[in-house]
Protein backbone atom coordinates (compact mmCIF):
# COMPACT_ATOMS: atom_id res chain seq x y z
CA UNK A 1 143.11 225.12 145.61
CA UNK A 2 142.16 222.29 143.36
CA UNK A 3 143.72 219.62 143.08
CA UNK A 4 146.04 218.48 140.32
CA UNK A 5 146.54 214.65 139.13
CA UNK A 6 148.23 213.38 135.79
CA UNK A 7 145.34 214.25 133.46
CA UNK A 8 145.14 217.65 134.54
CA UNK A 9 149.01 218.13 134.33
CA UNK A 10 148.39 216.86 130.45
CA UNK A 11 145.31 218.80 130.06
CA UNK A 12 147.96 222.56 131.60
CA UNK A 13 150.75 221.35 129.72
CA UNK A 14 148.62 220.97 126.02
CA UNK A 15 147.19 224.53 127.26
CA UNK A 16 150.39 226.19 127.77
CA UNK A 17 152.49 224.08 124.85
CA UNK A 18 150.21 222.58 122.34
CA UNK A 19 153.00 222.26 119.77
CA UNK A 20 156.00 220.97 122.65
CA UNK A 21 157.25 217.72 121.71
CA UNK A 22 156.09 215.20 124.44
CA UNK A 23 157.40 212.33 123.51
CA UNK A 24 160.01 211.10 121.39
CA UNK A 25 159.39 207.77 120.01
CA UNK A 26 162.65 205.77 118.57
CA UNK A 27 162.26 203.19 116.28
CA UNK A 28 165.32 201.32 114.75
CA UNK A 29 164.92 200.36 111.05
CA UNK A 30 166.90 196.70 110.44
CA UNK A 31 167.21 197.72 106.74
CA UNK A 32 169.03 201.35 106.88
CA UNK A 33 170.13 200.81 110.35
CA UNK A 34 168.59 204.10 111.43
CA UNK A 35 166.87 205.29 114.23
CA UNK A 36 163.42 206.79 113.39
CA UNK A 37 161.61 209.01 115.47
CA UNK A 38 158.02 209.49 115.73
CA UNK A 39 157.37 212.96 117.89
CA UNK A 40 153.77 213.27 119.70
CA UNK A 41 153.14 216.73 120.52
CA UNK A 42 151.19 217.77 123.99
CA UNK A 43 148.31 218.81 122.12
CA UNK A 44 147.98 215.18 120.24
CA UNK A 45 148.87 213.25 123.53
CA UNK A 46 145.73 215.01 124.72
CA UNK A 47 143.56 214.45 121.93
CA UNK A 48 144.76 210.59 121.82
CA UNK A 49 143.88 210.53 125.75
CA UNK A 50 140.71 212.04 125.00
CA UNK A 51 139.73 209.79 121.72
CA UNK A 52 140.77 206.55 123.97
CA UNK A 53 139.07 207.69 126.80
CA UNK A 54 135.30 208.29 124.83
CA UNK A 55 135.82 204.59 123.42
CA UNK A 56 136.29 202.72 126.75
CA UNK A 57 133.92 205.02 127.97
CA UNK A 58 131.42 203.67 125.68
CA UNK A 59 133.01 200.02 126.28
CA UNK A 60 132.07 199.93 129.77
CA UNK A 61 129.42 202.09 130.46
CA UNK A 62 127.03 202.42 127.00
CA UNK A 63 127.69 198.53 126.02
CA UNK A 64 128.40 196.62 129.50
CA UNK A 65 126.66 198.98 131.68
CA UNK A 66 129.64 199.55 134.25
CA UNK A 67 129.09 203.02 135.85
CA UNK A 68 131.88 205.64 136.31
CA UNK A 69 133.73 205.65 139.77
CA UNK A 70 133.98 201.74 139.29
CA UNK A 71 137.60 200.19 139.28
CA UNK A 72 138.61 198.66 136.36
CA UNK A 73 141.91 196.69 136.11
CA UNK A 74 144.72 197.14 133.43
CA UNK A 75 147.18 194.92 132.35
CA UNK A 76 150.14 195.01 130.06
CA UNK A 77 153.36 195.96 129.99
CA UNK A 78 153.64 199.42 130.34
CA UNK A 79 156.48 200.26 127.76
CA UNK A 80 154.79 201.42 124.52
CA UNK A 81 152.65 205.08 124.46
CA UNK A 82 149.18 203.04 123.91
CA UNK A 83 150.03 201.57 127.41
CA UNK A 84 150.08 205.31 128.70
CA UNK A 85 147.05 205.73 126.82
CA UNK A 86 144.70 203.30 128.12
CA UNK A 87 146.36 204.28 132.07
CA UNK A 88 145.05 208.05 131.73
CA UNK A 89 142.73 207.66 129.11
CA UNK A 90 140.29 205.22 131.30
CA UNK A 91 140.82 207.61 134.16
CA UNK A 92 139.36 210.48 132.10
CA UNK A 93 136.45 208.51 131.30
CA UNK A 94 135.66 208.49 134.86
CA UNK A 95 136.95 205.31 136.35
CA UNK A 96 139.38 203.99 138.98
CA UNK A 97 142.36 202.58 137.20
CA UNK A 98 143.87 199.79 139.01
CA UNK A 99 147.14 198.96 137.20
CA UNK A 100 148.60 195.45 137.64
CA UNK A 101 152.16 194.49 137.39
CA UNK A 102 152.28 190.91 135.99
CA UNK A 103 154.21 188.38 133.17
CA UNK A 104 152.30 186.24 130.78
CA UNK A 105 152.21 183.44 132.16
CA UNK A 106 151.91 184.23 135.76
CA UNK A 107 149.06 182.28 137.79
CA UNK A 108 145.88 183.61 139.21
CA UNK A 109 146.34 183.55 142.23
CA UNK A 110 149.63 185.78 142.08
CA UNK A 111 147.06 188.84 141.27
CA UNK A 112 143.78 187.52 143.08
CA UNK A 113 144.25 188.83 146.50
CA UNK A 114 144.54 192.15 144.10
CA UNK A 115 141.60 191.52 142.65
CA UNK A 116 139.65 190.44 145.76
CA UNK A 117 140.41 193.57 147.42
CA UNK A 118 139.71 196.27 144.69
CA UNK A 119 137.00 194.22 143.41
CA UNK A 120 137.38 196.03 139.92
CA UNK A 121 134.56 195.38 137.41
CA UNK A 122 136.11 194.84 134.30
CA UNK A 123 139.68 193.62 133.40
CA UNK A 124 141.36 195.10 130.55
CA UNK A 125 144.59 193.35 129.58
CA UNK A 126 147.72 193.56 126.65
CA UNK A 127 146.55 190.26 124.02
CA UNK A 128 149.88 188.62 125.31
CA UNK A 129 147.99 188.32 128.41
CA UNK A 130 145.23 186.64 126.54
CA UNK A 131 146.01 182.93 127.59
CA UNK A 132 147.58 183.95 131.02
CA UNK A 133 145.71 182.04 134.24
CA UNK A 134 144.73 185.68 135.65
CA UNK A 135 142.53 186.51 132.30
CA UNK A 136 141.22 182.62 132.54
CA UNK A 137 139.84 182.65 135.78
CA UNK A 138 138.89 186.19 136.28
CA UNK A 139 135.69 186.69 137.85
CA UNK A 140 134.78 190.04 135.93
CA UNK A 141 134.10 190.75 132.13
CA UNK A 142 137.47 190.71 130.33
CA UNK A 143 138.41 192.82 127.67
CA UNK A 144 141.52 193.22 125.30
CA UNK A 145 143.21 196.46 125.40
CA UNK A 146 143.81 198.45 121.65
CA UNK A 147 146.98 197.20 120.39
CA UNK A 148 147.84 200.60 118.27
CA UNK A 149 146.77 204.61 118.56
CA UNK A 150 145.41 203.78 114.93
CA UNK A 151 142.81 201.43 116.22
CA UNK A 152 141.17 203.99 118.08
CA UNK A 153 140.76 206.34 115.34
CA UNK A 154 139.38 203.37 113.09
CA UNK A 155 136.19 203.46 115.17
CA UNK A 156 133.32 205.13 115.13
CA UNK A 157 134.10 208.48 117.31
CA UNK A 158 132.24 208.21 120.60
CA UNK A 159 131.47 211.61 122.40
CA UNK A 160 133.61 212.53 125.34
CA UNK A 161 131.67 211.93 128.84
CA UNK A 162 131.98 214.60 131.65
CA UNK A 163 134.61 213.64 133.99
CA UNK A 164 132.06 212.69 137.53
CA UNK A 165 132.19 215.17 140.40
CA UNK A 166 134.73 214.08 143.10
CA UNK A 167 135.67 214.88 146.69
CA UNK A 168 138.75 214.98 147.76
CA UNK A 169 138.76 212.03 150.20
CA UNK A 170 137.12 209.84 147.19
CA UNK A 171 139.56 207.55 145.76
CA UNK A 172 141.23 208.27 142.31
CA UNK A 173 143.77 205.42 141.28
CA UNK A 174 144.66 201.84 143.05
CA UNK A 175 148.47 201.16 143.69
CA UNK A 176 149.72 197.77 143.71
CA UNK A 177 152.83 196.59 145.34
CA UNK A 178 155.42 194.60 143.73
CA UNK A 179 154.43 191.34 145.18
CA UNK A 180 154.02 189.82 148.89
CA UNK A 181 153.99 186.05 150.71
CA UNK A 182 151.34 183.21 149.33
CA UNK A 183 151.43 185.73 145.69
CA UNK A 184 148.61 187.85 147.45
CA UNK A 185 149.38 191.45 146.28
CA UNK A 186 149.16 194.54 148.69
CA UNK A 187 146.99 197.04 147.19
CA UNK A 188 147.33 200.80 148.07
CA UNK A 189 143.56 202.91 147.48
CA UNK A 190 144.75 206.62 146.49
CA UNK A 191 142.39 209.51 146.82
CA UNK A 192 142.73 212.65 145.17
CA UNK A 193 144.19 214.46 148.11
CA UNK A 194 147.03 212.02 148.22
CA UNK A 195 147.57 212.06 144.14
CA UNK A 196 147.69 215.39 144.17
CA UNK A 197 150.18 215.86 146.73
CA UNK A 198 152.06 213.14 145.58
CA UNK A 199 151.82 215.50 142.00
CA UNK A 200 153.06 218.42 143.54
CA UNK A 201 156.44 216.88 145.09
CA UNK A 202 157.19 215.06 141.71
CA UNK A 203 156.82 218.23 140.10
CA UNK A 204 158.77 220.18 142.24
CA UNK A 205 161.66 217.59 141.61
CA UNK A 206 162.02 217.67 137.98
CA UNK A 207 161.27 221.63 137.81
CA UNK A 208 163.97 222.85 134.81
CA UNK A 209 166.49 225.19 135.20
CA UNK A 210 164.80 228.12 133.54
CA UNK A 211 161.24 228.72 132.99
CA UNK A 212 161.60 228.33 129.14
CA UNK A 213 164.08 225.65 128.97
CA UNK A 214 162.49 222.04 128.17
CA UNK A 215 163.87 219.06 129.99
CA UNK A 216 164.59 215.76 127.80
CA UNK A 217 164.06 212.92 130.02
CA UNK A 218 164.63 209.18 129.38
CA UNK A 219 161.89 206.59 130.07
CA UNK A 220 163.16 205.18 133.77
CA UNK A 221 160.48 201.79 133.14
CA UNK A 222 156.79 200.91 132.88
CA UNK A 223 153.86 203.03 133.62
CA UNK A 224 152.90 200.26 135.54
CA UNK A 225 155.61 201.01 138.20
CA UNK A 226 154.80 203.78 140.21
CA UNK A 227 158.23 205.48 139.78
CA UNK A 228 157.39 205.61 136.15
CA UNK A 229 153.44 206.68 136.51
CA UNK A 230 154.94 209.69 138.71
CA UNK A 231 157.62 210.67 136.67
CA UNK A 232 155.25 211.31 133.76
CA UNK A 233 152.65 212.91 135.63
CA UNK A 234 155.78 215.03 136.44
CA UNK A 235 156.96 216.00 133.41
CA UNK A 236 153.74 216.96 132.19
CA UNK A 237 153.68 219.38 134.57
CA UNK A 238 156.78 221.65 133.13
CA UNK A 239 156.00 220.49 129.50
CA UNK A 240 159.07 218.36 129.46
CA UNK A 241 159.31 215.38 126.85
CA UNK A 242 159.93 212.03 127.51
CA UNK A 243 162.11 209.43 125.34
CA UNK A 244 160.14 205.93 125.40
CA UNK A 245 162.15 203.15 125.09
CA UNK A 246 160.92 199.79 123.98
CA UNK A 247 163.18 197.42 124.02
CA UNK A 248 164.35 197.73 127.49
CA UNK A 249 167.23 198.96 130.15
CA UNK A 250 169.77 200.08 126.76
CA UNK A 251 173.32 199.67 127.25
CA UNK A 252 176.11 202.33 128.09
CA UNK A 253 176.95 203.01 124.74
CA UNK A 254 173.23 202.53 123.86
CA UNK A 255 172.33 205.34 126.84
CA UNK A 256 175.71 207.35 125.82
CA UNK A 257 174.04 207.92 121.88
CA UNK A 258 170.75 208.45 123.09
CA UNK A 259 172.14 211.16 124.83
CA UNK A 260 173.31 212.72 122.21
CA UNK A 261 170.65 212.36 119.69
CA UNK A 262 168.16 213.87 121.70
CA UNK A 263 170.36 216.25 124.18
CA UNK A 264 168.99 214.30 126.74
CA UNK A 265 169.42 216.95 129.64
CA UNK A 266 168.18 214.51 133.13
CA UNK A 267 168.44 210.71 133.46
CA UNK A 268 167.16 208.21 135.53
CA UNK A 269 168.97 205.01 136.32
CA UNK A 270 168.76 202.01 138.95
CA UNK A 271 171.75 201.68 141.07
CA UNK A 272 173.14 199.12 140.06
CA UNK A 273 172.70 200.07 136.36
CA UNK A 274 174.41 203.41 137.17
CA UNK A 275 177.48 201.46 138.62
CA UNK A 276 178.02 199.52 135.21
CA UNK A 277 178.02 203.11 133.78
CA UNK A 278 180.67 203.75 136.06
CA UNK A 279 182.55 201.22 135.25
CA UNK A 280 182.69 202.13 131.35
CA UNK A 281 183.02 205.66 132.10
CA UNK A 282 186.31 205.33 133.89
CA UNK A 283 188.11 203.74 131.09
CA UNK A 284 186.21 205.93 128.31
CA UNK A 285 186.31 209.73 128.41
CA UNK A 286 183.72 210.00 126.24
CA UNK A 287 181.15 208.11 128.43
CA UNK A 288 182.45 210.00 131.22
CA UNK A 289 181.91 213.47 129.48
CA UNK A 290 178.71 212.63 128.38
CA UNK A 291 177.53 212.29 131.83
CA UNK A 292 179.26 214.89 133.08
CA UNK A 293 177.73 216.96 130.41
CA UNK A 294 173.81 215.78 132.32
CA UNK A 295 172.27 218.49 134.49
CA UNK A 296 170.60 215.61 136.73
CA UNK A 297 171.82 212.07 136.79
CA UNK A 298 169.36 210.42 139.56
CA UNK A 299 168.70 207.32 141.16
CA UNK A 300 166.40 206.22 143.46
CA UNK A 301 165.09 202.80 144.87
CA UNK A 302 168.04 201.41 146.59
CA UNK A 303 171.29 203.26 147.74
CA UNK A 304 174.41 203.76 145.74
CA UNK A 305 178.07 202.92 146.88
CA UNK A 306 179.82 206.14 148.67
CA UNK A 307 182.66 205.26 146.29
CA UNK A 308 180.41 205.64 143.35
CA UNK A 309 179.20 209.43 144.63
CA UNK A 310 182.57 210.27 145.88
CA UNK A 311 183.79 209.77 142.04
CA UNK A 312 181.09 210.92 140.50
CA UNK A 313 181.36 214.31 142.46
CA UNK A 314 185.10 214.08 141.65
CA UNK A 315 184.42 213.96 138.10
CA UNK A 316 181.93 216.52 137.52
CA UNK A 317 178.57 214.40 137.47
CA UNK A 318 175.55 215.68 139.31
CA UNK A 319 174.39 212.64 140.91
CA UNK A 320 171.16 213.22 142.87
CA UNK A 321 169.70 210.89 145.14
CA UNK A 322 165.77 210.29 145.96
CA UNK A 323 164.04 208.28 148.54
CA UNK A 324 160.29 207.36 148.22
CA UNK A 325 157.97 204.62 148.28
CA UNK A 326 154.36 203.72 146.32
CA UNK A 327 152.26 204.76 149.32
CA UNK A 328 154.06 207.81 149.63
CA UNK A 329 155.67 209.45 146.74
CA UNK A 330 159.22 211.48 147.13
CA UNK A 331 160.12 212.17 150.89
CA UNK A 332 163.27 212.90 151.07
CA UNK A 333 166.32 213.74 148.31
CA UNK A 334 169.78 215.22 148.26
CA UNK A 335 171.17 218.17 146.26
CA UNK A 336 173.13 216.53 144.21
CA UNK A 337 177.11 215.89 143.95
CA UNK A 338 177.76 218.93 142.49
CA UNK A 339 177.22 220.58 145.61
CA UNK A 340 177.30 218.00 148.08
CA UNK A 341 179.98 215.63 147.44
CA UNK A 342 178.51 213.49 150.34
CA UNK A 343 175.28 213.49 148.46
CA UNK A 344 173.17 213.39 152.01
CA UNK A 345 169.23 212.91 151.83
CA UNK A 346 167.17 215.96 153.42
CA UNK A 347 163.73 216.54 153.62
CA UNK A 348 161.86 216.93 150.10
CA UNK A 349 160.27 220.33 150.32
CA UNK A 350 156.74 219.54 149.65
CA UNK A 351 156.88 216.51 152.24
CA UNK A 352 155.48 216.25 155.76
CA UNK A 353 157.25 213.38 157.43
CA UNK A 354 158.42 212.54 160.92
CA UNK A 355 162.03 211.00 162.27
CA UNK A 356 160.89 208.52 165.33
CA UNK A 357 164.12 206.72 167.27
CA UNK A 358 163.90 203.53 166.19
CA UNK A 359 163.85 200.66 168.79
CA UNK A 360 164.93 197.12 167.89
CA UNK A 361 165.59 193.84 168.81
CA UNK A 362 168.53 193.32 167.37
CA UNK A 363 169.78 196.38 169.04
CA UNK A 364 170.90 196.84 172.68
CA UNK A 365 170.30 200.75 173.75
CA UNK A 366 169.84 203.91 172.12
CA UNK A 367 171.27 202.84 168.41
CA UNK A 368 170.66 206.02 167.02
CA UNK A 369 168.79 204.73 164.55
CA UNK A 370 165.30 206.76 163.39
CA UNK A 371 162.39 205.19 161.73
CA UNK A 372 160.82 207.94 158.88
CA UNK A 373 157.07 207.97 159.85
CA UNK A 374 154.40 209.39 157.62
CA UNK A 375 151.84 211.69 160.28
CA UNK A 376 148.09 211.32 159.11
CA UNK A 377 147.69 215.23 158.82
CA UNK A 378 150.24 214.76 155.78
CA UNK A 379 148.21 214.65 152.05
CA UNK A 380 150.32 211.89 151.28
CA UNK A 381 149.53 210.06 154.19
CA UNK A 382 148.21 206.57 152.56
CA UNK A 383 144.91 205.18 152.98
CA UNK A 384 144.25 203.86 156.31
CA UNK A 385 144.46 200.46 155.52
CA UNK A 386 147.99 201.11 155.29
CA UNK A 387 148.39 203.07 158.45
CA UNK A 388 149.35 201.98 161.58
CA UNK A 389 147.28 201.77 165.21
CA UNK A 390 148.80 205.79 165.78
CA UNK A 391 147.18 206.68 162.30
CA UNK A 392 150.82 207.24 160.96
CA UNK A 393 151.98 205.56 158.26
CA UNK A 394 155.41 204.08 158.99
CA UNK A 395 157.28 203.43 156.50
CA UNK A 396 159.92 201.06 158.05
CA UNK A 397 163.44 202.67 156.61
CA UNK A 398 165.78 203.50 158.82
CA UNK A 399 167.81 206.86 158.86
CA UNK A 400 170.66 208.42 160.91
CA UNK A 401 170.85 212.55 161.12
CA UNK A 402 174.76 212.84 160.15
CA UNK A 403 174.23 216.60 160.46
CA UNK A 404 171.58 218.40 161.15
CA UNK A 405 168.28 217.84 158.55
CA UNK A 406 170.97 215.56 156.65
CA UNK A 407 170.27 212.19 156.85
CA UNK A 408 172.01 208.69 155.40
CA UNK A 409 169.57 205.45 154.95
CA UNK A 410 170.62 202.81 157.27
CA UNK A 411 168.49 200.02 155.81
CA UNK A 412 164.83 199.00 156.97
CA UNK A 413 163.44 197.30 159.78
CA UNK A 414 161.17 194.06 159.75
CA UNK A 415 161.38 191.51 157.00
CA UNK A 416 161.77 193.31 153.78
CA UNK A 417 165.05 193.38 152.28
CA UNK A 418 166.37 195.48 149.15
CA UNK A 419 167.53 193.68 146.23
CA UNK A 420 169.76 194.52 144.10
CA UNK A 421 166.91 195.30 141.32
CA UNK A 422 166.10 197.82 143.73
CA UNK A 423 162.62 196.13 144.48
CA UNK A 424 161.85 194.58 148.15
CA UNK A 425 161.38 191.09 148.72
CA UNK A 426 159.36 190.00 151.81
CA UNK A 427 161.49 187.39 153.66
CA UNK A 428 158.80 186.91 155.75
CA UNK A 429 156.63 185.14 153.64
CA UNK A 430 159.28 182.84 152.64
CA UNK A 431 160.65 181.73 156.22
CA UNK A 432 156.76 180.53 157.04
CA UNK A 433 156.22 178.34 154.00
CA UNK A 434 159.71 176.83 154.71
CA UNK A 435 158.83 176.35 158.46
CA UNK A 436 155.22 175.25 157.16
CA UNK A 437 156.58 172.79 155.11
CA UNK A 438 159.56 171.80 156.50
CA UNK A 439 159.61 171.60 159.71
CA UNK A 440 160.16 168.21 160.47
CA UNK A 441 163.90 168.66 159.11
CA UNK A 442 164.27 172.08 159.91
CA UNK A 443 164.76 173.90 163.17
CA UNK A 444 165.21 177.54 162.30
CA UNK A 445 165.70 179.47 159.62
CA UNK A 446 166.29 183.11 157.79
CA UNK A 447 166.29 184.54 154.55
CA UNK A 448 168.85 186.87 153.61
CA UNK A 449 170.38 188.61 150.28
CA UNK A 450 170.41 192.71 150.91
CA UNK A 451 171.55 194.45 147.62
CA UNK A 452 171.73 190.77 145.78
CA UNK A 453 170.12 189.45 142.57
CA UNK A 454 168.09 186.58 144.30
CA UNK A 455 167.08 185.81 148.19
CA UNK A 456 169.04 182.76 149.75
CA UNK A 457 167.60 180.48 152.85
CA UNK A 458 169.90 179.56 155.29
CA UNK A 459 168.22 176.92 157.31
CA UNK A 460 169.58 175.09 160.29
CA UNK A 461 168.90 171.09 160.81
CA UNK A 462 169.63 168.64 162.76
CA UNK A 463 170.23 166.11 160.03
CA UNK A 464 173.19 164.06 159.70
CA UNK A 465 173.44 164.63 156.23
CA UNK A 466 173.54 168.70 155.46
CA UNK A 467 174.75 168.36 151.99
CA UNK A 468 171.52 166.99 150.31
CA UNK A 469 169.25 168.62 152.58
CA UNK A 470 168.98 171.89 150.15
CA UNK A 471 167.47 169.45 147.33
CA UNK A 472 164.71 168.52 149.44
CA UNK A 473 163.67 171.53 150.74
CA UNK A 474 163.80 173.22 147.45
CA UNK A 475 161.73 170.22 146.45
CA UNK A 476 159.14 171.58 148.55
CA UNK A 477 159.11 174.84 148.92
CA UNK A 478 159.74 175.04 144.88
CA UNK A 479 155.64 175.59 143.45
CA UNK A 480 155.58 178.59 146.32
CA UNK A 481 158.38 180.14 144.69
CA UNK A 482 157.02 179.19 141.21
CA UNK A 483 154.28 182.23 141.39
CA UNK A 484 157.15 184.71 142.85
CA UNK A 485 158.81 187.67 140.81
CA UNK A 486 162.36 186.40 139.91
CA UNK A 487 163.89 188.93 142.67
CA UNK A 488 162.27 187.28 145.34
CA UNK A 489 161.97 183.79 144.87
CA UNK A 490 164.21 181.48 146.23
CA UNK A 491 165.43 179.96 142.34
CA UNK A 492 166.98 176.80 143.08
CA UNK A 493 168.46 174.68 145.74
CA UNK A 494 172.05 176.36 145.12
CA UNK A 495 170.03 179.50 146.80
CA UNK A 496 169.14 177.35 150.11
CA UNK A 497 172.46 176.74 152.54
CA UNK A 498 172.21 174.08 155.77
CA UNK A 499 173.69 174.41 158.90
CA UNK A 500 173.91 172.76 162.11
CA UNK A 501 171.76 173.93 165.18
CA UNK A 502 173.14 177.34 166.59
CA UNK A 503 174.59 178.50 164.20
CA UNK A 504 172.31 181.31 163.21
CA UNK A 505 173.02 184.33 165.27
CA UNK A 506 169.96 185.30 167.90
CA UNK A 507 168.94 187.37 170.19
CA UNK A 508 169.55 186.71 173.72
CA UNK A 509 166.18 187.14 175.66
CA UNK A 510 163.77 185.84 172.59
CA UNK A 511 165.79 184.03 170.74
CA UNK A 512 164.97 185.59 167.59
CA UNK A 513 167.69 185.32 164.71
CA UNK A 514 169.03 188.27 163.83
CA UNK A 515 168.66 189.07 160.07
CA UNK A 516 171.31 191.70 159.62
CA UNK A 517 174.09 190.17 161.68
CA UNK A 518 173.42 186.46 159.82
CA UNK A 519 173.99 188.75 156.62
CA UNK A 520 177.35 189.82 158.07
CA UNK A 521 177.96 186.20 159.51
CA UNK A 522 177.58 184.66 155.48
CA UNK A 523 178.82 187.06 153.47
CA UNK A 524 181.74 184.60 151.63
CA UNK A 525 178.82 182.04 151.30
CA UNK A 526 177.03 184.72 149.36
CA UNK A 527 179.75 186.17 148.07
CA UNK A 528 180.25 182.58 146.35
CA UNK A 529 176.86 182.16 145.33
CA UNK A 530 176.44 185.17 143.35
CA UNK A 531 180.15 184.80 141.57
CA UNK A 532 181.87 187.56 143.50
C-alpha cells in the first residue's frame, strides 16, 4: 500500500479533476462593492506547487547547499494561497517542513526551544516577520518567503528535483504545538506512516455524499494550524474546493452570504463562534434556514453546549462533532444531529485507540471516568518522544461510555485547560513562575478559566492586605506572560484574585488543590471577571 500525504492527494486529485475548481478566492472591490473571485483549478494548484517547489529547491540546495531531507522552518500567517504554496511546495522539493505558529513581534525565545529541537537549516518567513526577534536572532540562514504566485513565475524556471526515496518510519513534516511554560514550544516529528494515516481518517471524514458531487468547504483558519493543514490535505483527496478567506473569522451575515454565493455545502466553525450563530439564527429565519439548508455543520476543538445540539437537532441542522488532537489526527466523532439528537462521540473508523479507567486524585473510587490512550501498534501513534513509559501515547481527555461505543468528553486530566478559543493553555507553567517568583507572599496557588477567554490565578496569602496584592504579583509575573499567546497569558492584575490561607480546595492525603472543584468553588468571581 503506499502511503498517501497532502502532495500526493493534490498530485490524485489534478489526475482525476484537472479542470475542478480548488479554490475559490474572494476579493472585495471598495469601489463597486463587489466580491471578485479568482478560481484556481486542481491542475494549476499543482503546477503552482510544482513551479514553487523547483525555486526553493534551487534556493536551498543549488545556491546555499542545504541537502533534501533537511528541516527547514516556515513562517507566516497561513491565510493567503502562497502560504499553502510554500507549506507543500517545499515539501515536494524534498524537505521537512516545520511550520511555526507565531505574531510579528513575538520574541525569540517564544519559538527557540522549537528551533533547538528540530534544528531546521534554513528559516523561511512572511516579510512582516522581517523585523520580528525570532528572524533577528536566528541561528540559521534566513530567507523571505514570495509574497505573490506571480513572483514565482517572474523567475527564471528551475527544473523540478526528484522527490528523495523515503521509508516509512523516516520523518515527513514537524508539528508544533500551540505554545507551552517559559515560551518553549513542544514539537511533534511526523513520519510518513503517521501522515498517512492521519490522511486517511481526514479523508474518510469529509467523503461527499455521492461520488460525483463536489463539496464546497469554507477555510476553518491557517495552514499553520494543524486542523487547517488536515482539512486541506482532506479535501484534496475527494477533489473538493475550498473558499479562502482573508480577512478573518466573517460574521453571521458575512458566513450566511458566503453561503449562498458559493452553495457552500459543509462548514467548519469553533464553538463558541457556532453559538453566536445560534444566537442570530433564532431570531432570523433566514440564518436559521441557511444552516439548516448545510449537509455538515462541524465543530471540533472544544465541546458545544447540549442546549446548542439539542436545538440545532430540533431545527433541522446537522451538527457533527469531532475530537482530535495535533499528535493524533481525528479519533473519535459523532453522526451528526440529524440522526443523533444527543450528538454522542464514537470511535472514528479509521482510528485505533484505547479507553483506560482513569484514576485521579481528585477522585475518591471508581469515577467512571476513562482516559483515551493512543496504543503504539496504531499508525497514528506519535513519535516516541511523545509517548509515554508503556509506549502509548496518552492523550489526557477524559471520556465516559453513556452507551455502549458512545462516549461524552468529560474534560482532561493534568494541567491543561480548554479555553474558550478552543486552544489549551498549560496552567502548569504558570503556577511555577508565580511560586518561583512569588513565593515570599504567596502560599499556594491555581490557575483556572475552562471554556473562558483568558486564564485567571487565584493565589492564597497570608498578607494583611489582599486587595493590592494582585498588582504586585502581576508586577512580576507580567514579562513571563509578555511572550504568551493572548489565550493563555495571565493579561492583567484584574485576571489574578487573593485569598486567605485555606481557602483553595485540596486533597486530603497530599494536599494538592484541586483544579476542577476551585473552578466550581469561583465561578461568580469568574463569572464577574469575564462580564457574565
Amino acid at each position: 500500500m503506499s502511503l498517501r500525504n497532502h502532495f500526493t492527494n493534490v498530485e490524485e486529485a489534478a489526475s482525476r479533476h484537472p479542470s475542478r475548481v480548488a479554490f475559490k478566492i474572494p476579493e472585495f472591490n471598495t469601489k463597486t462593492n463587489e466580491i471578485q473571485v479568482d478560481d484556481i483549478t486542481y491542475s494549476q494548484y499543482l503546477l503552482d506547487i510544482e513551479r514553487f517547489a523547483a525555486y526553493w529547491y534551487h534556493v536551498l540546495n543549488d545556491v546555499a547547499g542545504i541537502p533534501q531531507r533537511s528541516v527547514i522552518a516556515l513562517c507566516s500567517q497561513g491565510y493567503k494561497y502562497v502560504d499553502i504554496l510554500h507549506v507543500y511546495g517545499i515539501f515536494r522539493a524534498g524537505y521537512i517542513t516545520q511550520v511555526i505558529t507565531l505574531f510579528p513581534d513575538a520574541p525569540y525565545d517564544l519559538i527557540r526551544g522549537a528551533f533547538e529541537s528540530a534544528k531546521p537549516r534554513a528559516f523561511i518567513f512572511e516579510s512582516l516577520y522581517k523585523d520580528s526577534g525570532a528572524v533577528r536572532n536566528a541561528l540559521m540562514p534566513c530567507y523571505e518567503a514570495l509574497p505573490s504566485v506571480d513572483a514565482v513565475y517572474s523567475d527564471i524556471e528551475h527544473p523540478l528535483p526528484q522527490f528523495p526515496t523515503v521509508e516509512a518510519e523516516d520523518i515527513a513534516i514537524i508539528a508544533q504545538t500551540s505554545g507551552t511554560s517559559s515560551g518553549v514550544s513542544k514539537v511533534i516529528p511526523g513520519s510518513y506512516r503517521w501522515l498517512d494515516a492521519k490522511c486517511r481518517k481526514a479523508s474518510m471524514r469529509t467523503a461527499p455524499s455521492s461520488q460525483n458531487k463536489q463539496d464546497i468547504y469554507t477555510r476553518r483558519g491557517s495552514i499553520a494550524f494543524a486542523g487547517q493543514f488536515m482539512f486541506l490535505a482532506a479535501a484534496a483527496s475527494h477533489g473538493a474546493c475550498a473558499v479562502l478567506l482573508t480577512n478573518g473569522q466573517p460574521t453571521t451575515s458575512e458566513l450566511v452570504a458566503l453561503i449562498k454565493k458559493f452553495n457552500i455545502t459543509k462548514v467548519h466553525q469553533f464553538p463558541q463562534v457556532i453559538e453566536t450563530h445560534f444566537q442570530v439564527a433564532r431570531a432570523d429565519p433566514d440564518v436559521l434556514s441557511t444552516f439548516a439548508g448545510l449537509d455538515v455543520l462541524s465543530y471540533g476543538g472544544a465541546g458545544l453546549r447540549a442546549s446548542e445540539e439539542e436545538w440545532a437537532a430540533q431545527n433541522g441542522i446537522n451538527l457533527v462533532n469531532g475530537y482530535g488532537s495535533i499528535e493524533c489526527g481525528l479519533l473519535l466523532i459523532s453522526q451528526g444531529t440529524r440522526k443523533d439528537p444527543r450528538n454522542l462521540l464514537r470511535v472514528h473508523p479509521g482510528a485505533i485507540v484505547k479507553f483506560v479507567p482513569f484514576a485521579s486524585r481528585d477522585l475518591d473510587g471508581d469515577s467512571g471516568l476513562l482516559e483515551l490512550v493512543i496504543p503504539p501498534e496504531a499508525p497514528e501513534c506519535p513519535d516516541k518522544s511523545r509517548r509515554a513509559e508503556d509506549g502509548s501515547f496518552h492523550t489526557d481527555d477524559l471520556f465516559r461510555e453513556v452507551e455502549p461505543g458512545a462516549y461524552i468528553h468529560c474534560g482532561r486530566t493534568g494541567d491543561w485547560i480548554n479555553m474558550k478559543s478552543a486552544w489549551l493553555c498549560d496552567t502548569k507553567g504558570i503556577e511555577n513562575n508565580a511560586r518561583e517568583l512569588c513565593s515570599d507572599i504567596i502560599t499556594g496557588c491555581v490557575v483556572v478559566g475552562e471554556g473562558r477567554p483568558s486564564p485567571v490565578l487565584i493565589v492564597e496569602s497570608h498578607s494583611e492586605n489582599l486587595e493590592v496584592l494582585p498588582a504586585e504579583i502581576y508586577g512580576r509575573i507580567a514579562p513571563f506572560h509578555a511572550g504568551r499567546h493572548h489565550f493563555e497569558r495571565i493579561a492583567s492584575e484584574k485576571m489574578v484574585i487573593a485569598v486567605p490561607p485555606g481557602t483553595l480546595p485540596r486533597t486530603a492525603t497530599k494536599g494538592t488543590v484541586q483544579r476542577r472543584t476551585a473552578e466550581v468553588l469561583f465561578e461568580k468571581n469568574l463569572d464577574g471577571l469575564f462580564g457574565l
